[in-house]
Protein backbone atom coordinates (compact mmCIF):
# COMPACT_ATOMS: atom_id res chain seq x y z
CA UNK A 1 0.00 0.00 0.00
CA UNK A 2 1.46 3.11 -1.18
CA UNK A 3 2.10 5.84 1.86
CA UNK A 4 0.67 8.43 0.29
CA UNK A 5 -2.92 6.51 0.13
CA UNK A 6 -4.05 8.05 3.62
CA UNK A 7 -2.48 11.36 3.43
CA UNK A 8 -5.00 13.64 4.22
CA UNK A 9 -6.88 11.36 6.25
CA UNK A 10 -7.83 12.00 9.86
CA UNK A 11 -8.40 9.40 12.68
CA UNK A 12 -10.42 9.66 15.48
CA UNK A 13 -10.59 6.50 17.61
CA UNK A 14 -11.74 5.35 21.36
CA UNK A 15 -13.21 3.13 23.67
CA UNK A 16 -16.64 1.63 23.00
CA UNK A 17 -19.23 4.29 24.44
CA UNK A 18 -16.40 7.10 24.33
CA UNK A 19 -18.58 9.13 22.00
CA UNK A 20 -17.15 9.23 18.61
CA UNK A 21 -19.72 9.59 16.81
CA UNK A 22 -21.43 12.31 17.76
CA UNK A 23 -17.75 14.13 17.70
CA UNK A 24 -17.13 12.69 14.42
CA UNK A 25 -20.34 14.31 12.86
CA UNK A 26 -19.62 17.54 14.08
CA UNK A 27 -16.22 17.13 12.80
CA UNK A 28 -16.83 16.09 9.50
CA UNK A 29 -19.55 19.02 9.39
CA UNK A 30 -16.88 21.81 10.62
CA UNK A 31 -13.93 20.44 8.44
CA UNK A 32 -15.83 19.53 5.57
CA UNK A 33 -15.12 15.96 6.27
CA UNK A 34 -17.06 12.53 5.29
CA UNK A 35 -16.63 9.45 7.71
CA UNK A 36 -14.98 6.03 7.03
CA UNK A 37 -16.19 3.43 9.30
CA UNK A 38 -13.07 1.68 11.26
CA UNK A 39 -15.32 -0.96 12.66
CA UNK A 40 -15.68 -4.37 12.65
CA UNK A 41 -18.98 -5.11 12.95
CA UNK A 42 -20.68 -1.98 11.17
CA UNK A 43 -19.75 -3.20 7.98
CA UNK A 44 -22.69 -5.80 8.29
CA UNK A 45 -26.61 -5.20 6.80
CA UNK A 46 -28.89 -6.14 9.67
CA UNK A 47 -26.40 -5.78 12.36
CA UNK A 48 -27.76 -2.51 13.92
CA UNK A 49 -28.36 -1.84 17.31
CA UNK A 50 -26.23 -3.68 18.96
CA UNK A 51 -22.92 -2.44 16.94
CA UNK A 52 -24.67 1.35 17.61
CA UNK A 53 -24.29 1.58 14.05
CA UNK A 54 -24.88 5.27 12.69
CA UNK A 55 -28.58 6.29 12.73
CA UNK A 56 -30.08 6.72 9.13
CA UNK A 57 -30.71 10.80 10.12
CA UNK A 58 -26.82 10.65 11.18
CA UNK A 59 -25.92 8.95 8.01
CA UNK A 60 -27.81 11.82 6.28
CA UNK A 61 -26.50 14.44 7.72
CA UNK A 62 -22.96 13.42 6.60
CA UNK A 63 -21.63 10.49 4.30
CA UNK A 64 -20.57 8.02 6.01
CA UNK A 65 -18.54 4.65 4.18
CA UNK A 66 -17.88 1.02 4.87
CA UNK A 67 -20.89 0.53 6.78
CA UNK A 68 -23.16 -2.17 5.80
CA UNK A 69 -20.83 -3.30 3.38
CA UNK A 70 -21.66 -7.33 4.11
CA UNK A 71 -24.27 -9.68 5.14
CA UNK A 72 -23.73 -11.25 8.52
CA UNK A 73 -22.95 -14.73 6.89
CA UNK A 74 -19.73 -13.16 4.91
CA UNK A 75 -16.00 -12.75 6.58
CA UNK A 76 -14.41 -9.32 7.02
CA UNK A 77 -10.93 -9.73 7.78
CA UNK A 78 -8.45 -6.45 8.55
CA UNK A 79 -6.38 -7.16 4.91
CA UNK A 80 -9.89 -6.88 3.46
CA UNK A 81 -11.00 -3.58 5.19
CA UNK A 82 -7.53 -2.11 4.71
CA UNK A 83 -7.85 -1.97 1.41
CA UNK A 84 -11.42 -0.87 0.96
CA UNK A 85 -10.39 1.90 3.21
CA UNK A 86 -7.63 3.18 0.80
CA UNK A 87 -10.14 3.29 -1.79
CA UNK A 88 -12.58 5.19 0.15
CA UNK A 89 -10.44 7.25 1.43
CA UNK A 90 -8.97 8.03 -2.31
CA UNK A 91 -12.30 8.71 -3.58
CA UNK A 92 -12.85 10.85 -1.14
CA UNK A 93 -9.98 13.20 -1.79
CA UNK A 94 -10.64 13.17 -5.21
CA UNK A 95 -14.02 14.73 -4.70
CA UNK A 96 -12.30 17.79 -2.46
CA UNK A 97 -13.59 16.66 0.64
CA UNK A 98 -11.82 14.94 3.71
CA UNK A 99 -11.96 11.25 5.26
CA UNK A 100 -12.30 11.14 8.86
CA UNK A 101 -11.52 7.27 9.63
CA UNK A 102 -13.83 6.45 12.75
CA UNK A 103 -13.99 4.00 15.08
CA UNK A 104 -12.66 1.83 17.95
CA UNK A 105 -11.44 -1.18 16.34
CA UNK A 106 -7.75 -2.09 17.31
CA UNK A 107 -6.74 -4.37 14.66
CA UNK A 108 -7.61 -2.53 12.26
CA UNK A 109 -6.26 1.32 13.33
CA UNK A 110 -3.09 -0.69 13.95
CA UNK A 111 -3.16 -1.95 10.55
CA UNK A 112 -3.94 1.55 9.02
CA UNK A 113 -1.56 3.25 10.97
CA UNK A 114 1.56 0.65 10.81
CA UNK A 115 0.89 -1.84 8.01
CA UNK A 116 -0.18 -5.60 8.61
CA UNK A 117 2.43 -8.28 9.00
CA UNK A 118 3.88 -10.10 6.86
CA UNK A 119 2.19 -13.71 7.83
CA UNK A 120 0.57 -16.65 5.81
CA UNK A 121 -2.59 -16.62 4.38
CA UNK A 122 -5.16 -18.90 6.62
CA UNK A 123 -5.88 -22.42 5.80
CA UNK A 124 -9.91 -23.32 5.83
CA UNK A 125 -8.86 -27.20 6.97
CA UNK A 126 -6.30 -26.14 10.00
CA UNK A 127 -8.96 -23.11 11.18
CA UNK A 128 -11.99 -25.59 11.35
CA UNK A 129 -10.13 -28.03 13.15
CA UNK A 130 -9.33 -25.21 15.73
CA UNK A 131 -12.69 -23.95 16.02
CA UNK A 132 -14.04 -27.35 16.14
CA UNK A 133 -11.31 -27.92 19.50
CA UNK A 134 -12.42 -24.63 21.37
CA UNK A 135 -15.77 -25.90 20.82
CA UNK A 136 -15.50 -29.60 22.40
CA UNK A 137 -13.15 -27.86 24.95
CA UNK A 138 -14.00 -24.78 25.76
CA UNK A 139 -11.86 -21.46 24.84
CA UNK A 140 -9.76 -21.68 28.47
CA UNK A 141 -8.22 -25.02 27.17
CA UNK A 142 -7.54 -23.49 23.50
CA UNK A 143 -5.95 -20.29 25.26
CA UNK A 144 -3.43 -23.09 27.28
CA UNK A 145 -2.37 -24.38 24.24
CA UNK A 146 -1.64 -20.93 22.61
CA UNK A 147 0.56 -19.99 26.10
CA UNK A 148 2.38 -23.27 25.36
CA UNK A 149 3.84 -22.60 22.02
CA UNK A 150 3.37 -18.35 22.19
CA UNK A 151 3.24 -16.54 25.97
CA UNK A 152 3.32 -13.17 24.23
CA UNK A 153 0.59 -13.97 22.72
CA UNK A 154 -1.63 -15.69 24.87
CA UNK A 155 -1.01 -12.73 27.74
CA UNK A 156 -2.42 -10.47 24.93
CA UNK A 157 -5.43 -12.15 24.08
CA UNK A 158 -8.56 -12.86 26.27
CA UNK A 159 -9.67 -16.32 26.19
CA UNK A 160 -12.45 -15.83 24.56
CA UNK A 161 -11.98 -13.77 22.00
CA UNK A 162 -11.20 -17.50 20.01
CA UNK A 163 -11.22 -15.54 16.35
CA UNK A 164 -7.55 -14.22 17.53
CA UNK A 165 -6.12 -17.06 19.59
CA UNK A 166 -6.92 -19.86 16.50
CA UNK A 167 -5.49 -17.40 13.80
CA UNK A 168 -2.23 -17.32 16.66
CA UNK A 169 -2.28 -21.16 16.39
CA UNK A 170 -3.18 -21.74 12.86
CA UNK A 171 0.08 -19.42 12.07
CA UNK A 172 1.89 -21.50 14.31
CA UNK A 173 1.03 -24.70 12.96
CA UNK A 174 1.60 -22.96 9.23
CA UNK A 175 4.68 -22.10 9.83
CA UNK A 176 6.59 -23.23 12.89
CA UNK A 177 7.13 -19.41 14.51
CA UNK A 178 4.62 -17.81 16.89
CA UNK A 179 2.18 -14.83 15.41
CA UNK A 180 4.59 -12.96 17.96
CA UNK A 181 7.73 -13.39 16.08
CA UNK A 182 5.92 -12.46 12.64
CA UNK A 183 4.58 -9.19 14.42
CA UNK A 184 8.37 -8.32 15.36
CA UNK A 185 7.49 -5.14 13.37
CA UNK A 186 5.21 -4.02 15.75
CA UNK A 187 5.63 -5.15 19.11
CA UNK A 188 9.60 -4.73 19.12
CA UNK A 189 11.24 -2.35 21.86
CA UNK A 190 13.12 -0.53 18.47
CA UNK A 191 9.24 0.56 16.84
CA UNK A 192 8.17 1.51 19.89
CA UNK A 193 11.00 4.17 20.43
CA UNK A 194 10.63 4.90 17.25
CA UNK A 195 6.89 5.86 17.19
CA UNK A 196 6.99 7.36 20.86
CA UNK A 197 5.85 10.75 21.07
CA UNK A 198 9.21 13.75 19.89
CA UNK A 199 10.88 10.60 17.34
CA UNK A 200 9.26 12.35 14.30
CA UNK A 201 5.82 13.17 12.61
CA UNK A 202 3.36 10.31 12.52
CA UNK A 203 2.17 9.07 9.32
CA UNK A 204 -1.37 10.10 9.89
CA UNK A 205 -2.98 12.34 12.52
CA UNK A 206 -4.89 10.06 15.19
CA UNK A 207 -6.57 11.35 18.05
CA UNK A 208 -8.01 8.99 21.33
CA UNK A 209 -10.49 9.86 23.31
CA UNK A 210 -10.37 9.37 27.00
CA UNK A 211 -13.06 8.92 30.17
CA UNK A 212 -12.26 8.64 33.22
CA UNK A 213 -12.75 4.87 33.46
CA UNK A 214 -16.13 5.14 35.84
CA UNK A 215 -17.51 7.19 33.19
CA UNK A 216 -16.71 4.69 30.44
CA UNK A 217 -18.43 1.68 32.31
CA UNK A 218 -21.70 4.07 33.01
CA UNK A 219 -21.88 4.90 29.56
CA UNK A 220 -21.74 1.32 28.70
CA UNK A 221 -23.90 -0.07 31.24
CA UNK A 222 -26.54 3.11 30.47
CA UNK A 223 -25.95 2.04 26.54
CA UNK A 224 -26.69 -2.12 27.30
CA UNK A 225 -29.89 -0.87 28.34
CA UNK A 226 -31.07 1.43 25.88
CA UNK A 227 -29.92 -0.71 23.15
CA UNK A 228 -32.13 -3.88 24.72
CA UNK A 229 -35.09 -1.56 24.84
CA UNK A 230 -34.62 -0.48 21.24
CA UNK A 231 -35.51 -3.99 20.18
CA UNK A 232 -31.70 -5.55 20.50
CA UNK A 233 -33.34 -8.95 20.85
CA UNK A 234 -35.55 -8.81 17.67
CA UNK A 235 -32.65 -7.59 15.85
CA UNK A 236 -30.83 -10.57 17.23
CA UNK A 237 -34.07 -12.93 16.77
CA UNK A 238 -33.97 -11.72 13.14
CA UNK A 239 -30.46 -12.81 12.39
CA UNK A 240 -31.09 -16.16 13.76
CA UNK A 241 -34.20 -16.46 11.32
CA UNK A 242 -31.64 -15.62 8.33
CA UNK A 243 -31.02 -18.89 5.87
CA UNK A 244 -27.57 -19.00 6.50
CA UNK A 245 -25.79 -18.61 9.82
CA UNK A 246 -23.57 -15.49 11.02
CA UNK A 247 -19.99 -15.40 9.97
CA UNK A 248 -17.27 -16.75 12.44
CA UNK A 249 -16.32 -13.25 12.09
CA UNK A 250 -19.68 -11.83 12.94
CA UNK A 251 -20.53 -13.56 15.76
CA UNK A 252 -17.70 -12.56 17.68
CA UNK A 253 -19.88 -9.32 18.04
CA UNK A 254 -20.12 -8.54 21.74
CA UNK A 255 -23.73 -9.37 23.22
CA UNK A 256 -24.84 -11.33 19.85
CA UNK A 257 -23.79 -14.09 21.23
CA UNK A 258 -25.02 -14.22 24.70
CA UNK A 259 -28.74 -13.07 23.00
CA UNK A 260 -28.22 -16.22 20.58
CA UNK A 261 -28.28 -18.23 23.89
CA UNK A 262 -30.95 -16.44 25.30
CA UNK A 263 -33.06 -16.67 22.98
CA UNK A 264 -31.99 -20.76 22.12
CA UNK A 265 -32.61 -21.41 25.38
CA UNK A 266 -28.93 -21.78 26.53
CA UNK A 267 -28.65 -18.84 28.68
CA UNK A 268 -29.61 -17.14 31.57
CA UNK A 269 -32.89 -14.96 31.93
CA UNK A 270 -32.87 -11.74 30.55
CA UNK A 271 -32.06 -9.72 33.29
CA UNK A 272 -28.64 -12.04 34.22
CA UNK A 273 -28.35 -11.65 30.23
CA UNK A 274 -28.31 -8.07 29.87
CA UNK A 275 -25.51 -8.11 32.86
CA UNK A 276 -23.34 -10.42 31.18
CA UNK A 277 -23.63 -8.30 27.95
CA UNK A 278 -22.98 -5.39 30.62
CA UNK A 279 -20.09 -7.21 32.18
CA UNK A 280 -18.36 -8.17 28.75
CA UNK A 281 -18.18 -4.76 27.16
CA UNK A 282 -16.99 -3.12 29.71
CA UNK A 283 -13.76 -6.07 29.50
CA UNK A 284 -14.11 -5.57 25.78
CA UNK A 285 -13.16 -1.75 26.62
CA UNK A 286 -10.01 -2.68 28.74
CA UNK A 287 -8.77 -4.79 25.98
CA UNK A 288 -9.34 -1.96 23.51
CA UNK A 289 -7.75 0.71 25.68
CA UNK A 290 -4.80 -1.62 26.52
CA UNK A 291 -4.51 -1.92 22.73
CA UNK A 292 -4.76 2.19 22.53
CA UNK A 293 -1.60 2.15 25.07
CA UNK A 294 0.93 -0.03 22.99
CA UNK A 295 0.45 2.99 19.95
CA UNK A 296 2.38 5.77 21.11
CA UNK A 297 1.26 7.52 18.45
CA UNK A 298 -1.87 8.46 19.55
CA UNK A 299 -2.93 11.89 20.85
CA UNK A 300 -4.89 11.21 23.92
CA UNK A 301 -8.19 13.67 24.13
CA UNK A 302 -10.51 13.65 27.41
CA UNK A 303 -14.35 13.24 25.93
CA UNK A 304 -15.71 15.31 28.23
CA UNK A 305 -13.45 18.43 28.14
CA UNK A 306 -15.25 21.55 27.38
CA UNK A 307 -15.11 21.67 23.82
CA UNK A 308 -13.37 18.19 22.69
CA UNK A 309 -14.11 18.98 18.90
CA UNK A 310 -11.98 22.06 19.00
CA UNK A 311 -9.33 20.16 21.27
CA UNK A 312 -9.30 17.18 18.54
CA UNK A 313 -8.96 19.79 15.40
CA UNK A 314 -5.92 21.71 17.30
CA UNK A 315 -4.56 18.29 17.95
CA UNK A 316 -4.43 16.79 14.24
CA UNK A 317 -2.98 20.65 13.02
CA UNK A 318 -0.04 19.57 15.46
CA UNK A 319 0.94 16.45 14.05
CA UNK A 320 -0.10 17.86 10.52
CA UNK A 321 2.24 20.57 11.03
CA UNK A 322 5.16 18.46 12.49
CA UNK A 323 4.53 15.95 9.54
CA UNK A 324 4.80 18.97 6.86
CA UNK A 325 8.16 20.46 8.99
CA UNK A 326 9.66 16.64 8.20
């Protein structure tokens, strides 16, 4: 991917329930800017509520890309929305206007802002055979097997979040190395010094926003709720009614799966429901803002300063200005 393909792009990322996208409208209305969705789970039709997908009035009020870009039953991976992106974000610039790249997902602003590493393509066979394991044997014994052949890795990854810790093993058993040793480029004391804030202009202008973390968890708790009573679980019942099933990729969408086994029978009652859905994005936060910590490159921004919009703008003209300087 040529450098220049993001050049005039602007990235505003955060925590689940942080607020981006309220800031990102205003910013895209003030800077003439259109939004590029840097989510996982927004780029699938039907998927709505629960992903607190852009509103269609929000939508109208400024363009907004790579949302509903797949039906649940298809595979996004990050190669795939990395290049989509470029495109956008090409178009975009062609048309005099500016992308705003928005969103909290960590694998793929990592990608965006450092490249993706050099690994093997995935094999179908070795992936099912992995899937079917953490199935028979839960994701804890999976996980075990992962700290055997890569520690790095497994103290990285959460148990369950089994999309990760079989593409770890499946590179593993593809190659003979751990994921860790292929991501050398990012993880290695050297790239870390030399992305740390005062080594030299970043590549492209990215902004964090911040909460004070009993904020966050309110916000998310207060959001579980609202998104339940906006009909999460028809939504959800309406996905399972589909003729094929969700993508391995789409199910990993936080509360999907716990309304699955509500609604199948296999879970608790609603009320223990909605607190595990509570419970899980607030850990789903702490993994994303332990991700946000290990890219010095971000410019932090507190969410609920007085005027964050204003704080963001001033902050991408810094690194804009320290890039042009370079």
């Amino acid at each position: 991917m040529p450098p220049s393909a993001f050049d005039h792009a602007l990235i505003l990322t955060g925590p689940t329930a942080s607020g981006k996208t309220a800031l990102a409208l205003d910013l895209a209305e003030r800077l003439g800017g259109e939004v590029v969705a840097m989510d996982s789970m927004t780029v699938y039709r039907g998927m709505d509520i629960g992903t607190a997908k852009p509103t269609p009035d929000e939508r109208a009020r400024v363009p907004h890309h790579l949302i509903d870009e797949l039906d649940p039953w298809e595979g996004a991976t990050v190669a795939w929305w990395l290049a989509r992106a470029e495109q956008v974000c090409a178009d975009i610039v062609r048309r005099g206007r500016r992308p705003i790249v928005v969103g909290g997902t960590p694998f793929y602003l990592k990608a965006l802002l450092h490249g993706l590493f050099p690994g093997p393509p995935g094999d179908p066979g070795l992936r099912r055979r992995l899937e079917t394991e953490a199935e028979r044997e839960g994701p804890a014994a999976l996980h075990a097997r992962l700290a055997a052949v890569d520690p790095p890795t497994a103290a990285r990854l959460h148990p369950n979040d089994i999309r990760r810790v079989v593409r770890a093993l499946e590179v593993h058993g593809l190659t003979g190395r751990p994921i860790s040793a292929w991501q050398t480029t990012w993880d290695t004391p050297a790239f870390a010094s030399a992305n740390a804030p005062g080594s030299g202009p970043a590549r492209i202008p990215a902004v964090v926003l911040e909460l004070p973390r009993g904020v966050l968890y309110d916000r998310i708790n207060q959001r579980v709720g609202a998104m339940l009573a906006a009909g999460w679980r028809d939504e959800v019942r309406r996905l399972r009614d589909l003729p094929r099933p969700p993508s391995r990729e789409a199910a990993q969408a936080v509360g999907y799966r716990e309304l699955l086994d509500e609604l199948d029978g296999r879970g608790p009652g609603p009320d223990a429901t909605a607190g595990l859905i509570r419970t899980r994005t607030r850990q789903f936060s702490k993994r994303q803002l332990t991700w946000f910590r290990h890219l010095p490159s971000l410019v932090p921004v507190a969410a609920d300063g007085p005027d964050p919009a204003a704080t963001v703008v001033r902050a991408w003209e810094s690194v804009e200005n320290g890039r042009m300087r370079n």
